[in-house]
C-alpha atoms as a PDB file:
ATOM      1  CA  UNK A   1      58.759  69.001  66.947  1.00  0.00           C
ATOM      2  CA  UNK A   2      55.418  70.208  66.610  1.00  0.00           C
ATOM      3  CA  UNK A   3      53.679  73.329  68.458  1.00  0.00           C
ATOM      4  CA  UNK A   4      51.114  70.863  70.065  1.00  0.00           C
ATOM      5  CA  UNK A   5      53.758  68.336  70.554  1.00  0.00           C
ATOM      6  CA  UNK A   6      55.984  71.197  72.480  1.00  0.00           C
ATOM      7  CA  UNK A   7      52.754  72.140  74.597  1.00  0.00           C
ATOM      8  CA  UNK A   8      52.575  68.916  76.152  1.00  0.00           C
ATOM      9  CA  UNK A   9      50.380  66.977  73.833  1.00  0.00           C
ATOM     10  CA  UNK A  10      50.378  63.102  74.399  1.00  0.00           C
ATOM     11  CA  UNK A  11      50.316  61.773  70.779  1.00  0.00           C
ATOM     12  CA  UNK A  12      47.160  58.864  70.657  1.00  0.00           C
ATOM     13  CA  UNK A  13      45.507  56.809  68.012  1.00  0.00           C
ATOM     14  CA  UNK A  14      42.139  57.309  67.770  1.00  0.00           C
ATOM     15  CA  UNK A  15      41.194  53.808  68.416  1.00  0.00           C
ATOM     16  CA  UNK A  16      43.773  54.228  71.520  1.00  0.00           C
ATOM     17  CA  UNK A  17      41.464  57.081  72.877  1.00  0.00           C
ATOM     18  CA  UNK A  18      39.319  56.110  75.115  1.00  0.00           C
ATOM     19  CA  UNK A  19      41.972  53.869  77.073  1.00  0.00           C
ATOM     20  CA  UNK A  20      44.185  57.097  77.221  1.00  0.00           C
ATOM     21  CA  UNK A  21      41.276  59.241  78.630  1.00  0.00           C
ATOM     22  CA  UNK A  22      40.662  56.498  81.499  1.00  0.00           C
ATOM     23  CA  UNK A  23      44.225  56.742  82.454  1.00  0.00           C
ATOM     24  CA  UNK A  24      44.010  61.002  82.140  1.00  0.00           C
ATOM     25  CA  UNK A  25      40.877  62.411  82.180  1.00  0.00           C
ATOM     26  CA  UNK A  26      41.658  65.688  81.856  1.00  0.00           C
ATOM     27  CA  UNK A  27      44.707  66.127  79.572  1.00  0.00           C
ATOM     28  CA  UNK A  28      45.709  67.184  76.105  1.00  0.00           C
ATOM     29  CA  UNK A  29      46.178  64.539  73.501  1.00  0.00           C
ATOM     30  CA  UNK A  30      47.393  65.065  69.880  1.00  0.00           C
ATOM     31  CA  UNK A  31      45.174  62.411  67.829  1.00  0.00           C
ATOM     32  CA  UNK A  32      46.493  61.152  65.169  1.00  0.00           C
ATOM     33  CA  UNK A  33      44.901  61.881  61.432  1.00  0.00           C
ATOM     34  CA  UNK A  34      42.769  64.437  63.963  1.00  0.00           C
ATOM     35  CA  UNK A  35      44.314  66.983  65.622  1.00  0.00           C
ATOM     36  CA  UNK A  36      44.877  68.313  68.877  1.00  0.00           C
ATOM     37  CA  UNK A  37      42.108  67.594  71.750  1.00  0.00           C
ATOM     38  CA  UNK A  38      42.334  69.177  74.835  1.00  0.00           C
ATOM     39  CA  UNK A  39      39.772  68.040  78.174  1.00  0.00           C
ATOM     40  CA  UNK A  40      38.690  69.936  80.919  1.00  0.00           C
ATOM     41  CA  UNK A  41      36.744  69.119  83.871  1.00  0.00           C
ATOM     42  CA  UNK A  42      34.790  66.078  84.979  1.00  0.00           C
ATOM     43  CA  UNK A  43      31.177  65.237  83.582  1.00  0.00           C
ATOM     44  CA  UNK A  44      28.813  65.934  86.515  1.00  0.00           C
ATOM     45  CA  UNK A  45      25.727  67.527  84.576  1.00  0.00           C
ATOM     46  CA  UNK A  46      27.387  66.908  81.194  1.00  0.00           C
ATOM     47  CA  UNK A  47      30.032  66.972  78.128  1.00  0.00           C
ATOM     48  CA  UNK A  48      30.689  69.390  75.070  1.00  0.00           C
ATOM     49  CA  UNK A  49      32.611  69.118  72.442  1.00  0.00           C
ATOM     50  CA  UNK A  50      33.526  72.551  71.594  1.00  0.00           C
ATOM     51  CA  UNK A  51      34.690  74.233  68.563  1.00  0.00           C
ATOM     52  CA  UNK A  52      37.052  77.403  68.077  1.00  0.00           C
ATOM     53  CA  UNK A  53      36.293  80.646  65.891  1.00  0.00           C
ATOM     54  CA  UNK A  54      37.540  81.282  62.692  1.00  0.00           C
ATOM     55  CA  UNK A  55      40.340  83.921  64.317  1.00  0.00           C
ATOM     56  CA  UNK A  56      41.372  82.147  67.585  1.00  0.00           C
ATOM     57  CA  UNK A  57      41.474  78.513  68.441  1.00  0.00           C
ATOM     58  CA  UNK A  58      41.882  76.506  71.712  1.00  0.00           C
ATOM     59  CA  UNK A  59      44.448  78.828  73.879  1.00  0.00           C
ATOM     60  CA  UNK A  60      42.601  82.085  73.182  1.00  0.00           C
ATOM     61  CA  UNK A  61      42.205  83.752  76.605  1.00  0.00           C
ATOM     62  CA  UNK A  62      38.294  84.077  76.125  1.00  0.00           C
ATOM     63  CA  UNK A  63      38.285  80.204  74.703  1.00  0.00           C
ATOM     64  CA  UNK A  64      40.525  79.215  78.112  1.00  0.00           C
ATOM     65  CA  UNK A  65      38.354  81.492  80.407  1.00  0.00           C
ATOM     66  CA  UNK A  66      34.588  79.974  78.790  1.00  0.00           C
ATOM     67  CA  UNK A  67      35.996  76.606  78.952  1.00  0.00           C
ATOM     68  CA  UNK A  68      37.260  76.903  82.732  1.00  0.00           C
ATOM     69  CA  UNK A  69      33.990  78.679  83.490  1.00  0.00           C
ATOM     70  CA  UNK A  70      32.262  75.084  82.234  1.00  0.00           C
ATOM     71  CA  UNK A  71      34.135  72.925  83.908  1.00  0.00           C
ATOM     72  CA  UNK A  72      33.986  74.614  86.588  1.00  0.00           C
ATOM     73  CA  UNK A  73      30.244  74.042  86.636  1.00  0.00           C
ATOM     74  CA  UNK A  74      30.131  70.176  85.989  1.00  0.00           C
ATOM     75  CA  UNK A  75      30.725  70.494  82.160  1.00  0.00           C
ATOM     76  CA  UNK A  76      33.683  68.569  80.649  1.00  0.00           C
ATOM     77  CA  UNK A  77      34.454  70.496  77.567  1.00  0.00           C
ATOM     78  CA  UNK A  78      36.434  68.774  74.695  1.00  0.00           C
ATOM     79  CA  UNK A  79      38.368  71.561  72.852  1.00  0.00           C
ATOM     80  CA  UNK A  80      39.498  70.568  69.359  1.00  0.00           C
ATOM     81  CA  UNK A  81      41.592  72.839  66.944  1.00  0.00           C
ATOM     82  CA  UNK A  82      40.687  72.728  63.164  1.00  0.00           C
ATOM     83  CA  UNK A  83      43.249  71.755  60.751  1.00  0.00           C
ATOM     84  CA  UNK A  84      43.791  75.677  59.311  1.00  0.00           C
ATOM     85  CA  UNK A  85      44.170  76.658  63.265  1.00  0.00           C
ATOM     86  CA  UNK A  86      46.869  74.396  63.208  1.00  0.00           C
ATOM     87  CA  UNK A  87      48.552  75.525  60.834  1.00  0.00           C
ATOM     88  CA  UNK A  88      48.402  78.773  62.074  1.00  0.00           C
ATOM     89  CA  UNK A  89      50.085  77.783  65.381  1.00  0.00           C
ATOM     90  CA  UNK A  90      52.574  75.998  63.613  1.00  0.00           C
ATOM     91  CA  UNK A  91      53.994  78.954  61.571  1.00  0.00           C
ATOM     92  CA  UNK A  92      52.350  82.016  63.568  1.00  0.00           C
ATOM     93  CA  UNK A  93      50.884  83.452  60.390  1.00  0.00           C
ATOM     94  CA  UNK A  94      47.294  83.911  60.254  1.00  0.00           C
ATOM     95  CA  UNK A  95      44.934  82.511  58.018  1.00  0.00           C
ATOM     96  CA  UNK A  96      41.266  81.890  56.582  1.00  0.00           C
ATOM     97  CA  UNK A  97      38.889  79.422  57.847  1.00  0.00           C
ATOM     98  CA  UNK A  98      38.201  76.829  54.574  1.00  0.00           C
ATOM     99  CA  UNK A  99      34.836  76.479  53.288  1.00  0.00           C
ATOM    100  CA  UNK A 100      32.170  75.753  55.762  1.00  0.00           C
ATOM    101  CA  UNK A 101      31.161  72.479  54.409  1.00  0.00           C
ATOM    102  CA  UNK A 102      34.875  71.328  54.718  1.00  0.00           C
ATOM    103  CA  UNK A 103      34.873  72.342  58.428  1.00  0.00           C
ATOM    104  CA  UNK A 104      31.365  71.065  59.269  1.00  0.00           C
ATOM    105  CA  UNK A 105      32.797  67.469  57.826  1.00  0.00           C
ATOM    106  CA  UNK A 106      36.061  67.825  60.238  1.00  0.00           C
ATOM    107  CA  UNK A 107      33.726  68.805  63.244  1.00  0.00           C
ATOM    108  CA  UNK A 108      31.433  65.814  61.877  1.00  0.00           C
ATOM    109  CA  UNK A 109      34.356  63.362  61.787  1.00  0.00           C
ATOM    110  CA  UNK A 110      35.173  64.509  66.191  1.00  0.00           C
ATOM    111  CA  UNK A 111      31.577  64.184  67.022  1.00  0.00           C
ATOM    112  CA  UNK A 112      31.792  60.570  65.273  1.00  0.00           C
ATOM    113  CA  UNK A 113      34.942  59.531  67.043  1.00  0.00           C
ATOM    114  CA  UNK A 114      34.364  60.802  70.251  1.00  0.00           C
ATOM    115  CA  UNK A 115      30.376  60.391  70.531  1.00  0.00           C
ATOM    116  CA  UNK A 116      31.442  56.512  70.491  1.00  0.00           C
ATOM    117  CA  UNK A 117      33.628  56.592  73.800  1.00  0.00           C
ATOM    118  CA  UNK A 118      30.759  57.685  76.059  1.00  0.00           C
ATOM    119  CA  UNK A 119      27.417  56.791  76.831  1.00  0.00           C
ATOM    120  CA  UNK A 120      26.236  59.802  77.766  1.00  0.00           C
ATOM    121  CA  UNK A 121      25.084  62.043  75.302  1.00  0.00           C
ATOM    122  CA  UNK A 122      27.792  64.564  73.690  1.00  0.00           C
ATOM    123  CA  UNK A 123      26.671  68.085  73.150  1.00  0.00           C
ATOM    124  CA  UNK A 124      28.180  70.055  70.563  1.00  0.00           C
ATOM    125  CA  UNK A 125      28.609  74.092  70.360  1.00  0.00           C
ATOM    126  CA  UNK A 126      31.328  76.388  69.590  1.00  0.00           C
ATOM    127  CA  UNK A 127      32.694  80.728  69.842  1.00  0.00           C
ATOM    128  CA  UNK A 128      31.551  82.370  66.379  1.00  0.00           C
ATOM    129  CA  UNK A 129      32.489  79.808  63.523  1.00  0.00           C
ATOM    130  CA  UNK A 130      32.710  76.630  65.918  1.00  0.00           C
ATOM    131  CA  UNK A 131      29.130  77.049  66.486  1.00  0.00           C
ATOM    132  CA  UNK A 132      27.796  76.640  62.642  1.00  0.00           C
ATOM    133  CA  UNK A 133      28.398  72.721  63.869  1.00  0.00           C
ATOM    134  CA  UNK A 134      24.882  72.339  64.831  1.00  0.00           C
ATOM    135  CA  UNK A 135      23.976  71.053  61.319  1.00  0.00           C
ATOM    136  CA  UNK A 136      25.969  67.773  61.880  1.00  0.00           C
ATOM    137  CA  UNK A 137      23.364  66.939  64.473  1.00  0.00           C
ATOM    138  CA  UNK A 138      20.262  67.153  62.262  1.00  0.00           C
END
Protein backbone atom coordinates (compact mmCIF):
# COMPACT_ATOMS: atom_id res chain seq x y z
CA UNK A 1 0.00 0.00 0.00
CA UNK A 2 1.14 3.26 -0.90
CA UNK A 3 2.47 6.20 1.49
CA UNK A 4 -0.48 8.45 0.27
CA UNK A 5 -2.76 5.55 0.27
CA UNK A 6 -1.65 4.81 4.15
CA UNK A 7 -2.22 8.67 4.94
CA UNK A 8 -5.73 8.52 4.20
CA UNK A 9 -5.87 9.33 0.56
CA UNK A 10 -9.28 8.54 -1.19
CA UNK A 11 -8.13 7.15 -4.59
CA UNK A 12 -10.38 9.28 -7.56
CA UNK A 13 -10.41 9.47 -11.29
CA UNK A 14 -9.89 12.61 -12.52
CA UNK A 15 -13.07 12.81 -14.38
CA UNK A 16 -14.61 11.51 -10.86
CA UNK A 17 -13.19 14.76 -9.20
CA UNK A 18 -15.34 17.18 -8.96
CA UNK A 19 -18.29 14.80 -7.73
CA UNK A 20 -15.81 13.61 -4.94
CA UNK A 21 -14.99 17.25 -3.88
CA UNK A 22 -18.92 18.03 -3.56
CA UNK A 23 -19.28 15.12 -1.31
CA UNK A 24 -15.71 16.27 0.75
CA UNK A 25 -14.65 19.51 0.32
CA UNK A 26 -11.85 19.50 2.22
CA UNK A 27 -10.08 16.11 2.01
CA UNK A 28 -7.12 14.37 0.47
CA UNK A 29 -7.63 12.48 -2.71
CA UNK A 30 -4.99 10.37 -4.58
CA UNK A 31 -5.86 11.10 -8.43
CA UNK A 32 -5.23 8.75 -10.55
CA UNK A 33 -2.38 9.23 -13.50
CA UNK A 34 -1.92 12.61 -11.08
CA UNK A 35 -0.90 12.34 -7.83
CA UNK A 36 -1.83 13.17 -4.50
CA UNK A 37 -4.17 16.42 -3.90
CA UNK A 38 -4.79 17.57 -0.68
CA UNK A 39 -7.75 20.67 0.10
CA UNK A 40 -7.93 22.99 2.72
CA UNK A 41 -10.39 25.49 3.65
CA UNK A 42 -13.49 26.87 1.98
CA UNK A 43 -13.33 29.55 -0.94
CA UNK A 44 -14.59 32.80 0.65
CA UNK A 45 -12.17 35.42 -1.11
CA UNK A 46 -10.58 32.70 -3.26
CA UNK A 47 -8.64 29.33 -4.40
CA UNK A 48 -4.86 28.38 -5.03
CA UNK A 49 -3.45 25.73 -6.33
CA UNK A 50 -0.21 25.48 -4.67
CA UNK A 51 2.98 23.88 -5.48
CA UNK A 52 5.81 22.35 -3.13
CA UNK A 53 9.70 23.17 -3.22
CA UNK A 54 12.17 21.19 -4.70
CA UNK A 55 13.29 19.78 -0.93
CA UNK A 56 9.90 19.41 0.88
CA UNK A 57 6.50 18.68 -0.48
CA UNK A 58 2.92 18.83 0.94
CA UNK A 59 3.45 17.72 4.84
CA UNK A 60 6.45 20.01 5.41
CA UNK A 61 5.68 21.85 8.68
CA UNK A 62 6.20 25.37 6.95
CA UNK A 63 4.00 23.97 3.75
CA UNK A 64 1.15 22.73 6.58
CA UNK A 65 1.54 26.00 8.66
CA UNK A 66 1.29 28.58 5.14
CA UNK A 67 -1.46 26.50 3.94
CA UNK A 68 -3.52 26.59 7.36
CA UNK A 69 -2.60 30.27 7.60
CA UNK A 70 -4.70 30.57 4.00
CA UNK A 71 -7.42 28.84 4.76
CA UNK A 72 -7.72 30.23 7.59
CA UNK A 73 -8.23 33.54 5.82
CA UNK A 74 -10.90 32.48 3.15
CA UNK A 75 -8.30 30.82 0.77
CA UNK A 76 -8.89 27.16 -0.22
CA UNK A 77 -5.47 25.97 -1.09
CA UNK A 78 -5.07 22.84 -3.36
CA UNK A 79 -1.72 21.18 -2.38
CA UNK A 80 -0.37 18.81 -5.03
CA UNK A 81 2.91 16.70 -4.69
CA UNK A 82 5.13 16.33 -7.87
CA UNK A 83 5.85 12.99 -9.15
CA UNK A 84 9.84 13.01 -7.80
CA UNK A 85 8.20 14.14 -4.22
CA UNK A 86 6.47 11.08 -4.45
CA UNK A 87 8.82 9.08 -4.88
CA UNK A 88 10.64 10.41 -2.23
CA UNK A 89 7.85 9.65 0.30
CA UNK A 90 7.53 6.37 -0.99
CA UNK A 91 11.13 5.17 -0.27
CA UNK A 92 12.33 8.06 2.24
CA UNK A 93 15.39 8.77 0.14
CA UNK A 94 15.81 12.14 -1.13
CA UNK A 95 16.05 13.26 -4.48
CA UNK A 96 16.41 16.02 -7.33
CA UNK A 97 13.66 17.99 -8.73
CA UNK A 98 13.60 16.96 -12.83
CA UNK A 99 14.08 19.56 -15.30
CA UNK A 100 11.97 22.59 -14.97
CA UNK A 101 10.20 22.29 -18.18
CA UNK A 102 9.12 18.69 -17.12
CA UNK A 103 7.67 20.09 -13.85
CA UNK A 104 6.11 23.26 -15.34
CA UNK A 105 4.15 20.60 -17.83
CA UNK A 106 2.99 18.45 -14.57
CA UNK A 107 1.92 21.77 -12.76
CA UNK A 108 0.36 22.70 -16.34
CA UNK A 109 -1.50 19.39 -16.61
CA UNK A 110 -3.27 20.29 -12.43
CA UNK A 111 -4.07 23.77 -13.44
CA UNK A 112 -5.86 22.13 -16.64
CA UNK A 113 -7.74 19.53 -14.68
CA UNK A 114 -8.69 21.38 -11.86
CA UNK A 115 -9.22 25.02 -13.47
CA UNK A 116 -12.26 23.07 -15.24
CA UNK A 117 -14.20 22.11 -11.91
CA UNK A 118 -14.73 25.72 -10.80
CA UNK A 119 -15.94 28.80 -12.06
CA UNK A 120 -14.13 30.92 -10.17
CA UNK A 121 -10.86 31.77 -11.18
CA UNK A 122 -7.86 29.41 -9.87
CA UNK A 123 -4.75 31.14 -8.75
CA UNK A 124 -1.60 29.44 -8.94
CA UNK A 125 1.73 29.99 -6.67
CA UNK A 126 4.04 27.82 -4.87
CA UNK A 127 7.33 27.72 -1.72
CA UNK A 128 10.74 28.10 -3.78
CA UNK A 129 10.46 25.72 -6.92
CA UNK A 130 6.48 25.47 -6.86
CA UNK A 131 6.44 29.04 -7.63
CA UNK A 132 8.45 28.96 -11.19
CA UNK A 133 4.60 27.82 -12.24
CA UNK A 134 3.68 31.25 -13.15
CA UNK A 135 4.80 30.67 -16.79
CA UNK A 136 1.87 28.20 -17.42
CA UNK A 137 -0.39 31.19 -17.03
CA UNK A 138 1.11 33.41 -19.75
Amino acid sequence: MSHYALSGYIEVLPQALKEALKRQPNGAFLVQGMGPLAVHGQARIGRLLFAHGAGAGQQSPFMRQFVTSLADRGVQVLCIDFPYMQKMQETGKRRPPPPIAQTLEQFGQWYVLLDSLFEEPLWIGGKSMGARGDPICQ
